[in-house]
Protein backbone atom coordinates (compact mmCIF):
# COMPACT_ATOMS: atom_id res chain seq x y z
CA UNK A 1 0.00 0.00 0.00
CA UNK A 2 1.52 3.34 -0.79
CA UNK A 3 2.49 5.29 1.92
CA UNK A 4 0.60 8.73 2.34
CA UNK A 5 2.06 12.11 2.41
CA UNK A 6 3.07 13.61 5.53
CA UNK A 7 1.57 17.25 5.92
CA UNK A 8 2.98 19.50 8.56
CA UNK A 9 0.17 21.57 10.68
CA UNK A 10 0.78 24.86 10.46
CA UNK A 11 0.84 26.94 14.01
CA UNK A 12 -0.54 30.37 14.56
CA UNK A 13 2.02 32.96 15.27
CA UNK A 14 0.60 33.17 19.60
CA UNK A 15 1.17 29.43 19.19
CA UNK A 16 4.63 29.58 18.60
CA UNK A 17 4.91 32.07 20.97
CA UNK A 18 3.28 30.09 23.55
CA UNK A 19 5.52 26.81 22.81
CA UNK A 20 8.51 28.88 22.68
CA UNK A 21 8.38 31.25 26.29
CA UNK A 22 9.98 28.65 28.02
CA UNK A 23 12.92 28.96 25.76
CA UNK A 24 12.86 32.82 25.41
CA UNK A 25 12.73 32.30 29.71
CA UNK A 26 15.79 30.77 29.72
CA UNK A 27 18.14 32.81 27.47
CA UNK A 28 16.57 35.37 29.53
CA UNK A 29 18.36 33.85 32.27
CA UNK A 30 21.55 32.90 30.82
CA UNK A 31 21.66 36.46 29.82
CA UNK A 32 21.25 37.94 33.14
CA UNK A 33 23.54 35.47 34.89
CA UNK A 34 25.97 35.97 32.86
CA UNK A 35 26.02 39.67 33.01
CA UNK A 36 25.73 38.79 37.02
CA UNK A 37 29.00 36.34 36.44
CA UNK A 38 30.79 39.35 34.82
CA UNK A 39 30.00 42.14 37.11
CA UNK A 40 31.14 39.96 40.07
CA UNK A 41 34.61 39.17 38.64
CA UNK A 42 34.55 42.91 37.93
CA UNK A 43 33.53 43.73 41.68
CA UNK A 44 36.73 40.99 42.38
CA UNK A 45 38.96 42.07 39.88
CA UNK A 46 38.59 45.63 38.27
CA UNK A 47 41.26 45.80 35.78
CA UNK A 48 40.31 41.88 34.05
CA UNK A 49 39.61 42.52 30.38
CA UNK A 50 35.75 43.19 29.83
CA UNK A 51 34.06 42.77 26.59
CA UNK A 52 33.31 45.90 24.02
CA UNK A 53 29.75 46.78 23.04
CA UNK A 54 31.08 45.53 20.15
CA UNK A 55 33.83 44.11 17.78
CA UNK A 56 36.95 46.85 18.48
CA UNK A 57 39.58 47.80 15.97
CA UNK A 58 42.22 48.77 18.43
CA UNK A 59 43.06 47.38 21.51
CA UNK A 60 45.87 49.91 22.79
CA UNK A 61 46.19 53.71 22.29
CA UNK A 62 49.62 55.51 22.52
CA UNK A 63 49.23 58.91 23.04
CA UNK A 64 52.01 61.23 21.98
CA UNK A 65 51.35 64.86 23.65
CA UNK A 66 52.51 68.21 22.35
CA UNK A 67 52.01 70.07 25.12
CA UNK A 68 51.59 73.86 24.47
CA UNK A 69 49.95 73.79 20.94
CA UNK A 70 51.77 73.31 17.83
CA UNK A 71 50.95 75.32 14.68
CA UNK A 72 48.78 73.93 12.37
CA UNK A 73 49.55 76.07 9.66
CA UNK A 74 53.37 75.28 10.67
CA UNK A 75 52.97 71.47 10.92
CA UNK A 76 50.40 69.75 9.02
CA UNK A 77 47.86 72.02 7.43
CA UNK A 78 49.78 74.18 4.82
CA UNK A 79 48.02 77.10 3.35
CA UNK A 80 49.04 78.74 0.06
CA UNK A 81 47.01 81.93 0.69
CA UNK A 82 48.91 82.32 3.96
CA UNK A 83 52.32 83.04 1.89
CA UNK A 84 50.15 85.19 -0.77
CA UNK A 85 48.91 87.52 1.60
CA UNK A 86 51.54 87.79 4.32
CA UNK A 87 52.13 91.06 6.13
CA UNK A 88 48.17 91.68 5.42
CA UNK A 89 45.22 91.99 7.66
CA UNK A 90 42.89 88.94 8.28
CA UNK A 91 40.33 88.88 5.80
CA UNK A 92 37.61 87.27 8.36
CA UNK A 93 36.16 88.14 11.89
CA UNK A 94 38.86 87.39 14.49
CA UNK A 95 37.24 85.54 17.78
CA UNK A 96 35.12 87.41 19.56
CA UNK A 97 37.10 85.77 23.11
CA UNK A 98 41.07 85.79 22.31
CA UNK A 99 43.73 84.75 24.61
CA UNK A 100 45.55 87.88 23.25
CA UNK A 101 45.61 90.67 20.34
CA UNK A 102 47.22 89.47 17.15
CA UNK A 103 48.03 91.45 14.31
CA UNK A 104 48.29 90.76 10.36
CA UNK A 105 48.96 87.00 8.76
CA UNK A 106 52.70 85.88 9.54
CA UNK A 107 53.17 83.14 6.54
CA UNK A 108 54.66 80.04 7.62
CA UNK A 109 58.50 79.77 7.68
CA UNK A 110 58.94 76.10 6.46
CA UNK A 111 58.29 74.57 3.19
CA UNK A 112 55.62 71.41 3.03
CA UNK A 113 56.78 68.53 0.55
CA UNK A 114 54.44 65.88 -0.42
CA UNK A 115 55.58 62.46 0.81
CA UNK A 116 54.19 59.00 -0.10
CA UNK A 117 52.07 57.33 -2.15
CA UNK A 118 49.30 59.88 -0.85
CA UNK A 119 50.88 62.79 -1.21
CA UNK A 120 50.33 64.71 1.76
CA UNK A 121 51.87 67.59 2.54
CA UNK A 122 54.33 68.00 5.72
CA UNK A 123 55.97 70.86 6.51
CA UNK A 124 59.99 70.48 6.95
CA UNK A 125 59.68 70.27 10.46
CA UNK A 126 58.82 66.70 9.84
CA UNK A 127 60.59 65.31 7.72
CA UNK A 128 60.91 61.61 9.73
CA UNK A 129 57.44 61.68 10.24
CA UNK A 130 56.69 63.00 6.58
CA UNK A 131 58.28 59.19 5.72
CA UNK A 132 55.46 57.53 7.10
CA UNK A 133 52.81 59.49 5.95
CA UNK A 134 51.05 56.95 4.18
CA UNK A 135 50.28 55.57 7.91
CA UNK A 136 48.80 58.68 8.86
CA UNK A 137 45.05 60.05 9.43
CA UNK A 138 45.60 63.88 9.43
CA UNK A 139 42.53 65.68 10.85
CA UNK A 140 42.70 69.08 9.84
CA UNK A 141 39.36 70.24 11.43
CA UNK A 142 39.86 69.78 14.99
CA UNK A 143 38.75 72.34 17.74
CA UNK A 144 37.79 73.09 21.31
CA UNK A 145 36.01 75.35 23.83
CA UNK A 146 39.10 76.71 25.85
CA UNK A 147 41.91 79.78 24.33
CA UNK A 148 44.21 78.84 28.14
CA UNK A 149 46.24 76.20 28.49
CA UNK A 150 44.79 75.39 31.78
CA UNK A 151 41.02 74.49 30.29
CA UNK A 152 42.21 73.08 27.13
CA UNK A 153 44.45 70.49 28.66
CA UNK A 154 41.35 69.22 31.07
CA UNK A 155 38.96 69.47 27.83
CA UNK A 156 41.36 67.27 26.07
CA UNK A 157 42.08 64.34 28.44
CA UNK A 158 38.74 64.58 30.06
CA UNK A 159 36.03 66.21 27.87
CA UNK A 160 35.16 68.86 30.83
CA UNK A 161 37.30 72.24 30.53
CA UNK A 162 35.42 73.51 33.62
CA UNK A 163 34.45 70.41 36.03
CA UNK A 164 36.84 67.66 37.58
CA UNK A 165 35.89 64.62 35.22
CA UNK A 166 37.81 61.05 34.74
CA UNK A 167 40.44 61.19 31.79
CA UNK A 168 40.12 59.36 28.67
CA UNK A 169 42.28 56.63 29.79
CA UNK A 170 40.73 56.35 32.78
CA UNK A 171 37.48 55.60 30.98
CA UNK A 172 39.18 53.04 28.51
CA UNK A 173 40.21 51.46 31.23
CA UNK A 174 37.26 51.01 33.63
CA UNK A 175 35.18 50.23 29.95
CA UNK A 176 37.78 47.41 29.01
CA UNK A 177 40.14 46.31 31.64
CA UNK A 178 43.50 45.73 31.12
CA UNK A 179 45.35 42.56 29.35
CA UNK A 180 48.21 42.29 31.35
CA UNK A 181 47.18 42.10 35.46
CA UNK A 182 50.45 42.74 36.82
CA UNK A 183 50.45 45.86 35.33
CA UNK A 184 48.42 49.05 35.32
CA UNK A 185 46.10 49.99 32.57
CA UNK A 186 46.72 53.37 32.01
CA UNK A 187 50.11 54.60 32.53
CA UNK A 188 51.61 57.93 31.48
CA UNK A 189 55.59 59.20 31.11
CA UNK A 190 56.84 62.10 32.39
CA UNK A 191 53.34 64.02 32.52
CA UNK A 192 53.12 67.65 32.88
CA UNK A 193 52.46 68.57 36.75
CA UNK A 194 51.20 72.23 35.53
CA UNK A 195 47.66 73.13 33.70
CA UNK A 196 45.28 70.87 35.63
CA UNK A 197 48.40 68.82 36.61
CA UNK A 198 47.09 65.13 38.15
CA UNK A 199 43.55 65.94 36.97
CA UNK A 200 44.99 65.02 33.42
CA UNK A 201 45.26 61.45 34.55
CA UNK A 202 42.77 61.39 37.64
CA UNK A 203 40.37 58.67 37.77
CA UNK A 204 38.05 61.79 40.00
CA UNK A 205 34.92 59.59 40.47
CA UNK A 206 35.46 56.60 39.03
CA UNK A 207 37.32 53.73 41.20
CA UNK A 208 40.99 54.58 41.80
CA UNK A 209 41.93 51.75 40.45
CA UNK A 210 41.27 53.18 36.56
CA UNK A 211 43.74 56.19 37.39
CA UNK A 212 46.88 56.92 36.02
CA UNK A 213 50.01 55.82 36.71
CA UNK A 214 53.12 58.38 36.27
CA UNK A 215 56.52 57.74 35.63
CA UNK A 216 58.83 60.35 36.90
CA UNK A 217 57.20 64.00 35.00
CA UNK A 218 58.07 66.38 33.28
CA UNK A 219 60.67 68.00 35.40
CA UNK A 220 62.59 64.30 35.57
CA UNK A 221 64.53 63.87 31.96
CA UNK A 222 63.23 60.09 31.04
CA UNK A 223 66.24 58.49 31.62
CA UNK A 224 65.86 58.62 35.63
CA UNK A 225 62.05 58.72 35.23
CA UNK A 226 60.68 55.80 37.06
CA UNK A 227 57.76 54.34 39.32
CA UNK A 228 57.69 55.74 42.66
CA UNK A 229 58.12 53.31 45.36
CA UNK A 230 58.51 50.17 42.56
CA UNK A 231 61.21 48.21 44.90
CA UNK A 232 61.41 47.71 48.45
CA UNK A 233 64.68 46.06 49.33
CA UNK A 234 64.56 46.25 52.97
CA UNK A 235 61.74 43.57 53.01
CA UNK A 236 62.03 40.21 51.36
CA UNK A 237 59.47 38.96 49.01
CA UNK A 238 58.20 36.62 51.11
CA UNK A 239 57.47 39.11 54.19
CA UNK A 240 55.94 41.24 52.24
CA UNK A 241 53.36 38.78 51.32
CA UNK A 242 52.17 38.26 54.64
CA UNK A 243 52.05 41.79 55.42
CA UNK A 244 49.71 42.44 52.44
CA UNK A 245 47.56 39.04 53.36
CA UNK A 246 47.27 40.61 56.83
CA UNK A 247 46.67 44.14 55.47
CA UNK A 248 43.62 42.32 53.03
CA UNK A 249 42.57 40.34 55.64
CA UNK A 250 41.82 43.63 57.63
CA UNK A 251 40.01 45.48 55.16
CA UNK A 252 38.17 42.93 54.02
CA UNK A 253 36.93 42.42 57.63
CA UNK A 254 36.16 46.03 57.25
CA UNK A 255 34.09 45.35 54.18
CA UNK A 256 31.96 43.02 55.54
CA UNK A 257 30.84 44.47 58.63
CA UNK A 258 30.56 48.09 56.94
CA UNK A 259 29.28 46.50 53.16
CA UNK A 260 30.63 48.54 49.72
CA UNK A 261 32.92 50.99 50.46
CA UNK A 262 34.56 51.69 46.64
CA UNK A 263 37.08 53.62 48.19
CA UNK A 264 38.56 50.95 50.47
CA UNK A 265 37.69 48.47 47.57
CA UNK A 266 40.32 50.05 44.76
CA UNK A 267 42.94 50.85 47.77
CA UNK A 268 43.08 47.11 48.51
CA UNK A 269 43.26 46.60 44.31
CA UNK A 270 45.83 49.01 44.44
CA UNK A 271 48.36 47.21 47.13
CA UNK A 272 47.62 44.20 45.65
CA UNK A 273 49.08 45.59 41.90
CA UNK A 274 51.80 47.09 43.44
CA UNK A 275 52.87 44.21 45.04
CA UNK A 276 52.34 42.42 41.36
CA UNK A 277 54.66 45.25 39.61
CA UNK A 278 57.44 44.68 41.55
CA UNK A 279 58.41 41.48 39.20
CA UNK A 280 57.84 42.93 36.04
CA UNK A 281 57.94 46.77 36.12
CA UNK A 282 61.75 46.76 36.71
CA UNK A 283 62.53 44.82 33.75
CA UNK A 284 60.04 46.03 31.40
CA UNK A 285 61.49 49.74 32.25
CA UNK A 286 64.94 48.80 31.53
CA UNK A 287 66.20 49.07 27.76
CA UNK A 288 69.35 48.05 28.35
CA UNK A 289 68.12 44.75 26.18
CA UNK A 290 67.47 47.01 23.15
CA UNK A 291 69.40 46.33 20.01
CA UNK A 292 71.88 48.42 19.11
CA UNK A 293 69.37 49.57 15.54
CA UNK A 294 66.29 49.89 17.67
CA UNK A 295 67.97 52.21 20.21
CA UNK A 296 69.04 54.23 17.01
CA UNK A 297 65.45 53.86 15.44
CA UNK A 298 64.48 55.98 18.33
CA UNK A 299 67.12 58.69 18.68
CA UNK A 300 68.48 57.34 22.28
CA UNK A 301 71.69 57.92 23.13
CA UNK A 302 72.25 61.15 20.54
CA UNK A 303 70.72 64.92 21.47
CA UNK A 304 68.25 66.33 21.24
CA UNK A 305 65.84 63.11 20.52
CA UNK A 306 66.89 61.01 23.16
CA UNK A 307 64.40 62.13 25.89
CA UNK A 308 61.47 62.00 24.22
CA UNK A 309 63.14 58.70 22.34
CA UNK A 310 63.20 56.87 25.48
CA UNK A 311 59.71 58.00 26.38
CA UNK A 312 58.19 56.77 22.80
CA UNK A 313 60.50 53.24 23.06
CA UNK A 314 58.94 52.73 26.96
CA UNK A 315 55.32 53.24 25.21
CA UNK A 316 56.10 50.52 22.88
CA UNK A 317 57.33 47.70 25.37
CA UNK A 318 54.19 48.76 27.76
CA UNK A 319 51.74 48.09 24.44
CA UNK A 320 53.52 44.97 24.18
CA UNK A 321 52.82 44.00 27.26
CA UNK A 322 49.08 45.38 27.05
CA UNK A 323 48.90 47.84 28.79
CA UNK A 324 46.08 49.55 27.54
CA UNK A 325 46.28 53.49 27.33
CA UNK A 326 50.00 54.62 27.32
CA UNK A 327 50.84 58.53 27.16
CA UNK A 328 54.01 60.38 26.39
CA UNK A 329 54.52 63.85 27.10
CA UNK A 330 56.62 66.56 25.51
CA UNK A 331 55.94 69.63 28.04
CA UNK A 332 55.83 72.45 28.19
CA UNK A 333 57.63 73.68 24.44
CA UNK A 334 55.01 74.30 22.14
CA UNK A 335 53.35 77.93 23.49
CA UNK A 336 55.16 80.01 21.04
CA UNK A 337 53.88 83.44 21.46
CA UNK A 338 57.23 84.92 20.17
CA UNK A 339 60.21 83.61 18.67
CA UNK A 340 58.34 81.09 16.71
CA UNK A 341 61.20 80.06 14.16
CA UNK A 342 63.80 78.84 16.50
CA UNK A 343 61.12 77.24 19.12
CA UNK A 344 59.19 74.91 16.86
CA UNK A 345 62.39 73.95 15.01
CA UNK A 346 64.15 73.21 18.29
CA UNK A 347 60.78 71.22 19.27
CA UNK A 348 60.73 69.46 16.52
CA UNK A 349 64.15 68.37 16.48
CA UNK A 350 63.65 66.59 19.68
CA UNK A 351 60.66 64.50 18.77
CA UNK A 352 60.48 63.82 14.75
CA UNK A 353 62.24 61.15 14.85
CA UNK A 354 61.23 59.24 18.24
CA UNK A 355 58.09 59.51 16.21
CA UNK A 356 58.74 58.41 13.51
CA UNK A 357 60.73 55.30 15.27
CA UNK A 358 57.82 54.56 17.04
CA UNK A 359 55.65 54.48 14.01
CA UNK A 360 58.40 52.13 12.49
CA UNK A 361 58.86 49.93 15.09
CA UNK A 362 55.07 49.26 15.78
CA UNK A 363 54.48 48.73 11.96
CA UNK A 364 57.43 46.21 11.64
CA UNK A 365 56.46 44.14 15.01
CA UNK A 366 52.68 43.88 14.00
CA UNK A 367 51.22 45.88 16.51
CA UNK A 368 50.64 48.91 14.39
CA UNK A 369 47.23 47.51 13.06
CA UNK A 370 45.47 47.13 16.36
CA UNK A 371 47.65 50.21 18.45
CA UNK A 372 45.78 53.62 18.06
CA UNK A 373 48.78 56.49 18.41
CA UNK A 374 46.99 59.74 18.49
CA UNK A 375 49.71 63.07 17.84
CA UNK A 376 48.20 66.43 18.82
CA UNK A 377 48.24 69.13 21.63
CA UNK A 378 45.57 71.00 23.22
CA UNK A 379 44.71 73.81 20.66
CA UNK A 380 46.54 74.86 17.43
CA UNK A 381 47.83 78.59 17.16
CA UNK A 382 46.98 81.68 15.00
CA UNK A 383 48.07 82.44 11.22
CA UNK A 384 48.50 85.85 12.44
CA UNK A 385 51.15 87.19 13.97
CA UNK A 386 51.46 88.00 17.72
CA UNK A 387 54.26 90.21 17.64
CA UNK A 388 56.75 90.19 15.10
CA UNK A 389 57.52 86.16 15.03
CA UNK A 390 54.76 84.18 17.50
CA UNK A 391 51.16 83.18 17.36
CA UNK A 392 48.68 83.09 19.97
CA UNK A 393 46.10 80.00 20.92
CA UNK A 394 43.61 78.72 18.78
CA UNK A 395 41.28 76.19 19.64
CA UNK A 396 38.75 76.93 16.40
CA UNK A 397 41.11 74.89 13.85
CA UNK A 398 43.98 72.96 13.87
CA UNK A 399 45.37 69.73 13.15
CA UNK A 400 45.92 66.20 15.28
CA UNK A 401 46.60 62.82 13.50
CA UNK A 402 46.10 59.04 14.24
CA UNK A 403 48.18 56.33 12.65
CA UNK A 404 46.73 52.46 12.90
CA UNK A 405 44.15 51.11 15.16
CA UNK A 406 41.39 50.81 12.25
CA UNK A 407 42.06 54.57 10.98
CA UNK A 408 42.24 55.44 7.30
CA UNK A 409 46.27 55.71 6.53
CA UNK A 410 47.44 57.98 4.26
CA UNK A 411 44.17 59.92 4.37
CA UNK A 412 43.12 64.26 5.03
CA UNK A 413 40.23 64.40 6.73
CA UNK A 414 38.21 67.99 7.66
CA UNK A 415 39.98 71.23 6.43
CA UNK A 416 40.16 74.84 7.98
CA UNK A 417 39.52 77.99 5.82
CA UNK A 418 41.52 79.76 3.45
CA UNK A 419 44.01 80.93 6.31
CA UNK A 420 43.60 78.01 8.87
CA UNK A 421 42.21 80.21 11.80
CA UNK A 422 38.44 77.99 11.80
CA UNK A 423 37.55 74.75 11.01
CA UNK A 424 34.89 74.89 8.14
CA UNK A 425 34.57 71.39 6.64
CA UNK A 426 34.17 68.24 8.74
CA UNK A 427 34.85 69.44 11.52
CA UNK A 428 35.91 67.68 14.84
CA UNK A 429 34.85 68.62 18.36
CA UNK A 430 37.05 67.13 21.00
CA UNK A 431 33.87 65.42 22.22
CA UNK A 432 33.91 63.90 19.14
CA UNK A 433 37.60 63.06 19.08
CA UNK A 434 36.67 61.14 22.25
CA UNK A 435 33.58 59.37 21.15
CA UNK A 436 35.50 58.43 17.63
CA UNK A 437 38.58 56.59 20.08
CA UNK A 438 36.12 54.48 22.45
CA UNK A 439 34.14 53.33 18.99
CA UNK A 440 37.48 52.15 17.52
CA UNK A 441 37.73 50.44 20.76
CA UNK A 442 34.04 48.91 20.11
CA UNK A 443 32.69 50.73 22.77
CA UNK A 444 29.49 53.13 21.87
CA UNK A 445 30.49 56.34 24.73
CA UNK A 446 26.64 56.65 24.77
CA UNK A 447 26.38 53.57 26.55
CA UNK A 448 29.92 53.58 28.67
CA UNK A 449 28.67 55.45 31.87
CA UNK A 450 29.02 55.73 35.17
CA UNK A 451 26.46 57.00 37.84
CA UNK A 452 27.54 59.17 40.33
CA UNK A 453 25.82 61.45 42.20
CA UNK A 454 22.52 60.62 41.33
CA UNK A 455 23.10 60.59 37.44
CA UNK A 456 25.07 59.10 34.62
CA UNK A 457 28.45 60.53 33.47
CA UNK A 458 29.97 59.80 30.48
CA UNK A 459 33.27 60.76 28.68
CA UNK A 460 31.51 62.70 26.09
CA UNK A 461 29.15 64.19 28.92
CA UNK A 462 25.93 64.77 26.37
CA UNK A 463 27.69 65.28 23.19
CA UNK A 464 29.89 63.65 20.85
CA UNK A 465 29.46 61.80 17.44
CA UNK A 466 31.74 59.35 15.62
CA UNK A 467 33.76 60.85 12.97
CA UNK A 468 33.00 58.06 10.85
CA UNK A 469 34.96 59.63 8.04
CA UNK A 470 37.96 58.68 9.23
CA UNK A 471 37.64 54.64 9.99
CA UNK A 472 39.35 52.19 7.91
C-alpha cells in the first residue's frame, strides 16, 4: 500500500509564541547570569579585560602629547594663501574671546613637501614623520572650547574644561580592563604637573583603580624617570606577602561588617598591583636589552631626541605587554607666542624622529594595526602674527593625527579655511575626538557610563558623534 504524504500543521504565530516562552525564559536567564557572572569578577577584579559593546579595531592607544599647541599652519595644514597675503590683515572676523591681540597673517616659515604614495603635505619640520605618511590620518578640522592652556588640557584628556571629570584613559580602562594584570592599565611618562596637573590622569569619580600611573614627570629627563616606590629592598618577598595578606585580611573584615565601600575596595586593588609590579615593572622599564638599531630607530643615546626617544621606546614595550592606554609627554615647548622660528624647530628636532621610530617599530612588530597612536596638543595657534615672530592660541582649527588602530592611513580628513584660523569642513569637536577613540575600541560612549551622584556621566558628557569619516 503506498504510503501517504506527511503534511505538517501549520501553528498560529501566539502558538509559537506560547511553545517557545519557556525557551525565550531561559536565554533570559543565561543572559542575566551571565552579566551577574561578569560584574562579580569585575567587583573581584577591576582591571580583568571586559568585553566591548562591540567588535573593536584597536586594543591599545599611545598617546604622543605636544604640550603647548603646535601650529597647524606650521605642521600639518599648509596654506598657500597664507604666503600670498603675508604682512596683510585677516580677511575674516577674528574671535570674539582671544587669549591675546594678534596682528596681520605671519606666513609660515617652512616649506611642506608631499611624501608617499598619498601625497600629503608635511611641513619640513617633519621630515621623519613626513616618511610615514602613508600611515597617517591627518585631521585638519579639529577644535575646542578653551583659548588657556589650563582648560584646554582638562577638555582634552577629560572632555570637561570647567568640572573635575575622569580622563580618557581612565574611561578606557574602567570600559575594558587591562590585558596584562600585573600591570596598570593606564600609565603615562613624564606628565606635565602644571595646567590641571594630576587631573589630566585622575580617575576623580570613578574607582581609583582606573587612574593613572606616572613615571617620573616632566621635570625628571626620562632616563631617571621611574615608578615611585617600585622596589622595596629592605623587606624580602616573602614578608611582604604576609604583610599584604594581613593588610587584606583587615580590610576585608572592614568590608563586611561596613558593606561597599569603593574607596577601600580600589585601595586594597591598588596594594595588591603594586605588590604584582614589583616582578615585572623593573625589567620592562629597563632598555638596556634594546638592540643596538632599535635604540638608534628611536634617537636614544644622541641629542636632542633622546628624551622624548626613550619616552616613545617605553610606550612601545608597555603596548607589548598590554597595557592599555599609554601617554608620552613633551611639556611644556610648544606655546610660542614669540620667537616662533627657532622654538618649533628646536621642538621638533627633539621629537620627529622618536616619532617616527615609534611608528616604524610598531608597523614592523605587528602591533601597528590594532595600536591607536593619536599626535596632537591642546589647541593649534593663530596664522597671524602675535608680535613680530609668534602666534597666539587657537582652539577653532587645527590639526591632530592618528596612525593604525582601524584609521584610514594615508588619508586628510576635515579642512580649515583659506588661512587656517576655523575649522569649516568636517569638523571635529574634541567630544567627538573622544567618542571616535572608544568606537574604535568597540565601545558606543553613549552607553559607557558611570552613575555618580545621582546621574550618569559619560566621557563625552551629552555630546559627541563618531567621525565616521575617518575609519578604515
Amino acid at each position: 500500500m503506498p504510503r501517504q504524504p506527511h503534511f505538517i500543521q501549520p501553528i498560529t504565530r501566539r502558538e509559537m509564541l506560547t511553545r517557545c516562552s519557556a525557551g525565550f525564559g531561559m536565554l533570559a536567564l543565561a543572559a542575566l547570569m551571565g552579566e551577574e557572572a561578569i560584574a562579580a569578577d569585575s567587583a573581584k577584579n577591576p582591571l580583568a579585560p571586559k568585553k566591548p559593546h562591540f567588535p573593536p579595531r584597536a586594543k591599545r592607544i599611545i598617546f604622543l602629547f605636544m604640550h603647548g599647541g603646535p601650529s597647524q599652519v606650521d605642521t600639518f595644514d599648509p596654506k598657500p594663501l597664507l604666503i600670498r597675503d603675508h604682512g596683510k590683515p585677516y580677511p575674516g572676523n577674528k574671535p570674539r574671546v582671544q587669549f591675546a591681540e594678534t596682528g596681520n597673517l605671519l606666513r609660515s616659515p617652512w616649506e611642506f613637501r608631499r611624501y608617499g604614495q598619498s601625497g600629503i603635505e608635511v611641513s619640513d619640520l617633519f621630515p621623519h614623520v613626513g616618511q610615514c605618511v602613508d600611515d597617517l590620518c591627518v585631521i585638519r578640522s579639529m577644535y575646542g572650547d578653551n583659548t588657556a592652556h589650563g582648560g584646554a588640557l582638562l577638555q582634552l584628556h577629560t572632555g570637561s574644561d570647567t568640572f573635575v571629570r575622569p580622563s580618557m584613559g581612565s574611561w578606557l580602562t574602567y570600559g575594558l580592563g587591562t590585558e596584562n594584570q600585573n600591570l596598570p592599565g593606564f600609565i603615562t611618562i613624564c606628565p606635565t604637573l602644571g595646567h590641571g596637573g594630576v587631573q589630566n590622569w585622575s580617575s576623580a569619580f570613578l574607582p581609583a583603580v582606573y587612574q593613572g600611573t606616572p613615571i617620573g614627570n616632566a621635570s625628571i629627563p626620562a632616563e631617571r624617570a621611574a615608578i615611585n616606590y617600585i622596589q622595596n629592598p629592605q623587606t624580602p618577598r616573602d614578608l611582604q606577602r604576609l604583610q599584604m595578606d594581613m593588610l587584606r585580611s583587615l580590610n576585608e573584615e572592614q568590608l563586611r561588617h561596613f558593606g561597599h565601600d569603593p574607596a577601600l575596595e580600589a585601595r586594597i586593588e591598588t596594594f595588591e598591583l603594586a605588590y604584582r609590579m614589583q616582578t615585572v615593572a623593573p625589567e620592562l622599564m629597563d632598555i638596556s636589552r634594546e638592540s643596538r638599531e632599535t635604540l638608534k630607530l628611536y634617537g636614544i643615546g644622541e641629542q636632542p631626541t633622546d628624551n622624548f626617544g626613550r619616552q616613545c621606546l617605553l610606550a612601545r614595550r608597555f603596548a607589548e605587554r598590554g597595557v592599555r592606554f599609554i601617554q608620552c609627554t613633551h611639556s611644556y615647548k610648544w606655546d610660542q607666542h614669540g620667537d616662533l622660528r627657532n622654538g618649533h624647530a628646536s621642538n621638533a628636532r627633539e621629537v620627529d624622529k622618536p616619532i617616527a621610530g615609534l611608528l616604524k617599530d610598531l608597523k614592523a612588530r605587528g602591533l601597528l594595526k590594532d595600536t591607536l597612536v593619536l599626535w596632537g596638543g591642546e589647541f593649534g595657534r593663530t596664522p597671524t602674527a602675535q608680535g613680530d615672530d609668534g602666534r597666539d592660541h587657537n582652539p577653532h582649527g587645527y590639526t591632530m593625527w592618528m596612525a593604525g588602530g582601524g584609521v584610514k592611513a594615508g588619508f586628510v580628513y576635515g579642512a580649515t579655511d583659506d588661512y587656517g584660523y576655523y575649522a569649516v569642513e568636517n569638523k571635529v569637536h574634541i567630544h567627538d575626538l573622544h567618542a571616535t577613540i572608544l568606537h574604535l575600541f568597540g565601545l558606543d560612549h553613549e552607553r559607557l557610563t558611570y552613575r555618580y551622584g545621582g546621574r550618569d556621566f559619560r566621557l563625552t558628557d551629552v555630546f559627541g558623534k563618531v567621525a565616521k569619516g575617518i575609519l578604515a
